[in-house]
C-alpha atoms as a PDB file:
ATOM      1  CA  UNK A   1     -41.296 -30.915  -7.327  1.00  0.00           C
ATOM      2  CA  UNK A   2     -42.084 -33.754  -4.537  1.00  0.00           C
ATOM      3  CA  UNK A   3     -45.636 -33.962  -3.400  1.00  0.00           C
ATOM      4  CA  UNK A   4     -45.449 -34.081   0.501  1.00  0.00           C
ATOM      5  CA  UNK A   5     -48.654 -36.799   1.820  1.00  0.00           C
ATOM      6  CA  UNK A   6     -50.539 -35.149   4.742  1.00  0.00           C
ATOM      7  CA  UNK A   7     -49.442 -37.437   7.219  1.00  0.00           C
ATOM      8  CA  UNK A   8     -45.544 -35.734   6.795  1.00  0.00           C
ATOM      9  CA  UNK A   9     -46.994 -32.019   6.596  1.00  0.00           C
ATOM     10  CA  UNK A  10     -48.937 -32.803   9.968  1.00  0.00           C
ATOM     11  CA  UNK A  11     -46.476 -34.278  11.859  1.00  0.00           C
ATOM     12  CA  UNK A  12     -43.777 -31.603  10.517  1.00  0.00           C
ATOM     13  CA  UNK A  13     -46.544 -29.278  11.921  1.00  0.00           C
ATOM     14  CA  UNK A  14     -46.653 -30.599  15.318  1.00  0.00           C
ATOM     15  CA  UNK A  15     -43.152 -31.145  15.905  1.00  0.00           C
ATOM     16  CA  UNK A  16     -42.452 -27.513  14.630  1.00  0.00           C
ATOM     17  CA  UNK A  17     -45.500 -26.375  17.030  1.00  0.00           C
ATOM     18  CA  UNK A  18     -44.124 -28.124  19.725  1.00  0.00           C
ATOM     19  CA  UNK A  19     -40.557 -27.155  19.563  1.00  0.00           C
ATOM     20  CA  UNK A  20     -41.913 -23.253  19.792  1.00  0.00           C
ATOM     21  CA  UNK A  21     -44.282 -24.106  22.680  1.00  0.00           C
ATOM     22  CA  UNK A  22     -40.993 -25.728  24.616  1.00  0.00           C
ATOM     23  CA  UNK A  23     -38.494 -22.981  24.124  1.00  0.00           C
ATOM     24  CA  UNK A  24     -41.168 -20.416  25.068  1.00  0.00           C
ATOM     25  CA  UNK A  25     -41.798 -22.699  28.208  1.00  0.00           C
ATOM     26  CA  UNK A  26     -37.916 -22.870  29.192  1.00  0.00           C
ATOM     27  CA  UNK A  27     -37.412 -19.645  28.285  1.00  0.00           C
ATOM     28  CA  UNK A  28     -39.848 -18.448  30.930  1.00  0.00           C
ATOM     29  CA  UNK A  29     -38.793 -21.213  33.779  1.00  0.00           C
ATOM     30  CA  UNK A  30     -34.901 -20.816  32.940  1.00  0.00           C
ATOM     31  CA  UNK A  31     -34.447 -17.573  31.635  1.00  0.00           C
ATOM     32  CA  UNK A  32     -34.077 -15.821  28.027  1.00  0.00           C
ATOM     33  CA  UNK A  33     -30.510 -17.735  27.742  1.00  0.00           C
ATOM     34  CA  UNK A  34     -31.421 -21.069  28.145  1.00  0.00           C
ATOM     35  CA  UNK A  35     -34.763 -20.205  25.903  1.00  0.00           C
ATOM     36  CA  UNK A  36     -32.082 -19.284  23.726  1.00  0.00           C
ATOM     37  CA  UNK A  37     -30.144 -22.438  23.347  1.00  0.00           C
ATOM     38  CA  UNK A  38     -33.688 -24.323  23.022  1.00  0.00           C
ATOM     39  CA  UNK A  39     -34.686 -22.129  20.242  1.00  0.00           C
ATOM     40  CA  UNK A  40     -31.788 -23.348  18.260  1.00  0.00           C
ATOM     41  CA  UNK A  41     -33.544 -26.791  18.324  1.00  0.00           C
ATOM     42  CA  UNK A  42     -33.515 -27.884  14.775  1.00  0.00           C
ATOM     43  CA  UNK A  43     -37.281 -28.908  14.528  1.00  0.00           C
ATOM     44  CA  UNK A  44     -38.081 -28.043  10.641  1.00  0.00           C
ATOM     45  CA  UNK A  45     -35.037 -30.580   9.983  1.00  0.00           C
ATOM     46  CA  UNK A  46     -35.516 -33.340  12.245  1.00  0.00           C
ATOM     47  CA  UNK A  47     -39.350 -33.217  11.038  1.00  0.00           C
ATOM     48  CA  UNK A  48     -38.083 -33.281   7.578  1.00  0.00           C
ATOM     49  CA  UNK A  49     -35.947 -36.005   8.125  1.00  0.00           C
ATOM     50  CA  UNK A  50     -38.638 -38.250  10.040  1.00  0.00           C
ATOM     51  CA  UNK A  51     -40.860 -37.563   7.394  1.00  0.00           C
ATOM     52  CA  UNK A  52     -39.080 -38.651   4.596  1.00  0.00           C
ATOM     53  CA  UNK A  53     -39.649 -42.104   4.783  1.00  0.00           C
ATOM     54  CA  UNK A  54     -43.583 -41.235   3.935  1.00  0.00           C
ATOM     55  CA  UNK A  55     -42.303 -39.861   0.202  1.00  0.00           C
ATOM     56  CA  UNK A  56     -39.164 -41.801  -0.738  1.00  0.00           C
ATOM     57  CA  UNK A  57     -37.990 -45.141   0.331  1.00  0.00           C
ATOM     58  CA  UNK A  58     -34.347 -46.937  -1.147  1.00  0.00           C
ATOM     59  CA  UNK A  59     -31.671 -45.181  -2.507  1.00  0.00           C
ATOM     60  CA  UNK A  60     -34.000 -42.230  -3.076  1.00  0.00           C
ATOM     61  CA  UNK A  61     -34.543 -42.296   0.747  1.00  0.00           C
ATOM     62  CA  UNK A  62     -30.924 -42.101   1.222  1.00  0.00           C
ATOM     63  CA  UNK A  63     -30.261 -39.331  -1.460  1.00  0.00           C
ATOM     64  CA  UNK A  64     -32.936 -37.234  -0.024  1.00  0.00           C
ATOM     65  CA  UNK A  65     -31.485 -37.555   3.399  1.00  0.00           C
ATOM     66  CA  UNK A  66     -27.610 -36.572   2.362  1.00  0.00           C
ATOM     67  CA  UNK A  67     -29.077 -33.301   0.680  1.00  0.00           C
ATOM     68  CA  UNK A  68     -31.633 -32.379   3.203  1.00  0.00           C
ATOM     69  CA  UNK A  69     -28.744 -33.050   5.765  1.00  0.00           C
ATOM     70  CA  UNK A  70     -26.223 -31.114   3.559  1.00  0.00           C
ATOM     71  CA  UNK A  71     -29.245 -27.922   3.341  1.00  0.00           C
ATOM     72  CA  UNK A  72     -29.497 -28.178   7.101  1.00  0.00           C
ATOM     73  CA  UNK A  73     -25.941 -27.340   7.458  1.00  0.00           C
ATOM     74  CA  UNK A  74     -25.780 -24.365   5.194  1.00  0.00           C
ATOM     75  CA  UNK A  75     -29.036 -23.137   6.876  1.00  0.00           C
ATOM     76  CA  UNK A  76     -27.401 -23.837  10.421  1.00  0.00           C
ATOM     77  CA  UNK A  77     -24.403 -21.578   9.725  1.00  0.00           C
ATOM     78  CA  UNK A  78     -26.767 -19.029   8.230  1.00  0.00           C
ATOM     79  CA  UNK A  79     -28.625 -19.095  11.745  1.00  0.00           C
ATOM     80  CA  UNK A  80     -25.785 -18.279  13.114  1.00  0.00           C
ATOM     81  CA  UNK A  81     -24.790 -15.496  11.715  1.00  0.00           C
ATOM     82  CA  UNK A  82     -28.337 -13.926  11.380  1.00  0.00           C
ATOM     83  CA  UNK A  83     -27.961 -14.645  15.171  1.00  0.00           C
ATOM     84  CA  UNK A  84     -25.084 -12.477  15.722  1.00  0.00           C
ATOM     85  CA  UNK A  85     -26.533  -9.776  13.190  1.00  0.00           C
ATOM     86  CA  UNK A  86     -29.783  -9.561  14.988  1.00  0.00           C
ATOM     87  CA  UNK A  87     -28.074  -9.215  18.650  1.00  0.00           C
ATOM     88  CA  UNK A  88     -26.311  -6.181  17.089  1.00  0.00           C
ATOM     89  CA  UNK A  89     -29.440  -4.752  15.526  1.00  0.00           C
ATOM     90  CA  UNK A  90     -31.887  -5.338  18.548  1.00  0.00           C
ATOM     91  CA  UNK A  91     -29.520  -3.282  20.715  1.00  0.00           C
ATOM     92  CA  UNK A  92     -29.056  -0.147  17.910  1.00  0.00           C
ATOM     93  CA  UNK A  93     -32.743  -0.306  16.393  1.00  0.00           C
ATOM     94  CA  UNK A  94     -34.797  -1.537  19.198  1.00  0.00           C
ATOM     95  CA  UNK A  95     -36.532  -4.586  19.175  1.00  0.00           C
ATOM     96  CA  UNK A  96     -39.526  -3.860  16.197  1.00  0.00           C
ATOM     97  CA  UNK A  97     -37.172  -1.877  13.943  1.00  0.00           C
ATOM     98  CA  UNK A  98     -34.232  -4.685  14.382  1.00  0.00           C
ATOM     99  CA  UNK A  99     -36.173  -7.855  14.405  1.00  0.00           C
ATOM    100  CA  UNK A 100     -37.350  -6.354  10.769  1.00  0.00           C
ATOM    101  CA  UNK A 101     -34.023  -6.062   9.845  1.00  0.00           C
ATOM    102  CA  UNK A 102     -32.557  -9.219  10.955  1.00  0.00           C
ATOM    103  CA  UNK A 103     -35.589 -11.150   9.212  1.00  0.00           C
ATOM    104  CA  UNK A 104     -34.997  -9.275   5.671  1.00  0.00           C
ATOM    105  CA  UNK A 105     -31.196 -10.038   6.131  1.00  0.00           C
ATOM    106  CA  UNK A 106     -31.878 -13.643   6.814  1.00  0.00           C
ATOM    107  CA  UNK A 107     -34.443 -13.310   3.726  1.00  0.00           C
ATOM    108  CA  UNK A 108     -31.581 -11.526   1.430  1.00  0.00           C
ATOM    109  CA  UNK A 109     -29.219 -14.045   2.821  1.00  0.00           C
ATOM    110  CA  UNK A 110     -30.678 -17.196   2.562  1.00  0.00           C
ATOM    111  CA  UNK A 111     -31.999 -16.516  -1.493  1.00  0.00           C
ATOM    112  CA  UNK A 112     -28.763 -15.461  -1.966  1.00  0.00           C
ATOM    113  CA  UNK A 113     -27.117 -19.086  -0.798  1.00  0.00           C
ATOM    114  CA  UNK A 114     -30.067 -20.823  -2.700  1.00  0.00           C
ATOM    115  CA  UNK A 115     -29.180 -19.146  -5.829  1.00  0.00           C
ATOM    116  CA  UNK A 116     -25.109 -19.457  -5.147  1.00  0.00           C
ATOM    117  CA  UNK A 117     -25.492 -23.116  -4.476  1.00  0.00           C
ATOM    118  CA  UNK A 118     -28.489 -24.099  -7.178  1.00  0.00           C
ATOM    119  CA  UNK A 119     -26.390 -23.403  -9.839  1.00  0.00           C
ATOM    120  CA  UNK A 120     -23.250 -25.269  -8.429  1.00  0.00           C
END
């Protein structure tokens, strides 16, 4: 496992801050929609990516970026459909009961795709 310095986990933790303090902001100037859309800012990976740099340099740079690029997409297209499954389940379970839902799909989901892909 890759030991992370403190200057990467802080600024991962202020961009990831940030990018929740701007979608709630748009949400409430431009509606729930555009919110929406801003919510779908990828934050966690951009940080990730900026970050890198602190623990790798070289080819190891490189190779960290291609995976962490490659993990972004699978997690991406998981969003999405978590997405779609939680617009269904808000409007049949009511907000509490389906946000649950949604977030222990996206948790049986996404261990699911780790496992799948960790062993390809």
């Amino acid at each position: 496992m890759v030991e992370l310095s403190l200057s990467a986990l802080l600024i991962r933790f202020l961009l990831g801050g940030s990018a929740v303090v701007l979608c709630t902001i748009v949400g409430k100037k431009l509606g729930e929609r555009a919110g929406g859309i801003f919510a779908a800012f990828p934050a966690v990976y951009l940080a990730a990516l900026l970050t890198a740099a602190f623990d790798f340099d070289g080819e190891a740079l490189i190779n960290h970026s291609i995976v962490l690029s490659k993990g972004a997409l699978i997690g991406m297209a998981i969003n999405i459909v978590i997405a779609i499954i939680a617009g269904q389940l808000l409007v049949k379970q009511g907000w509490k009961k389906g946000l649950t839902s949604a977030m222990m799909c996206w948790a049986v989901f996404s261990a699911t795709v780790v496992i799948i892909t960790s062993q390809l």
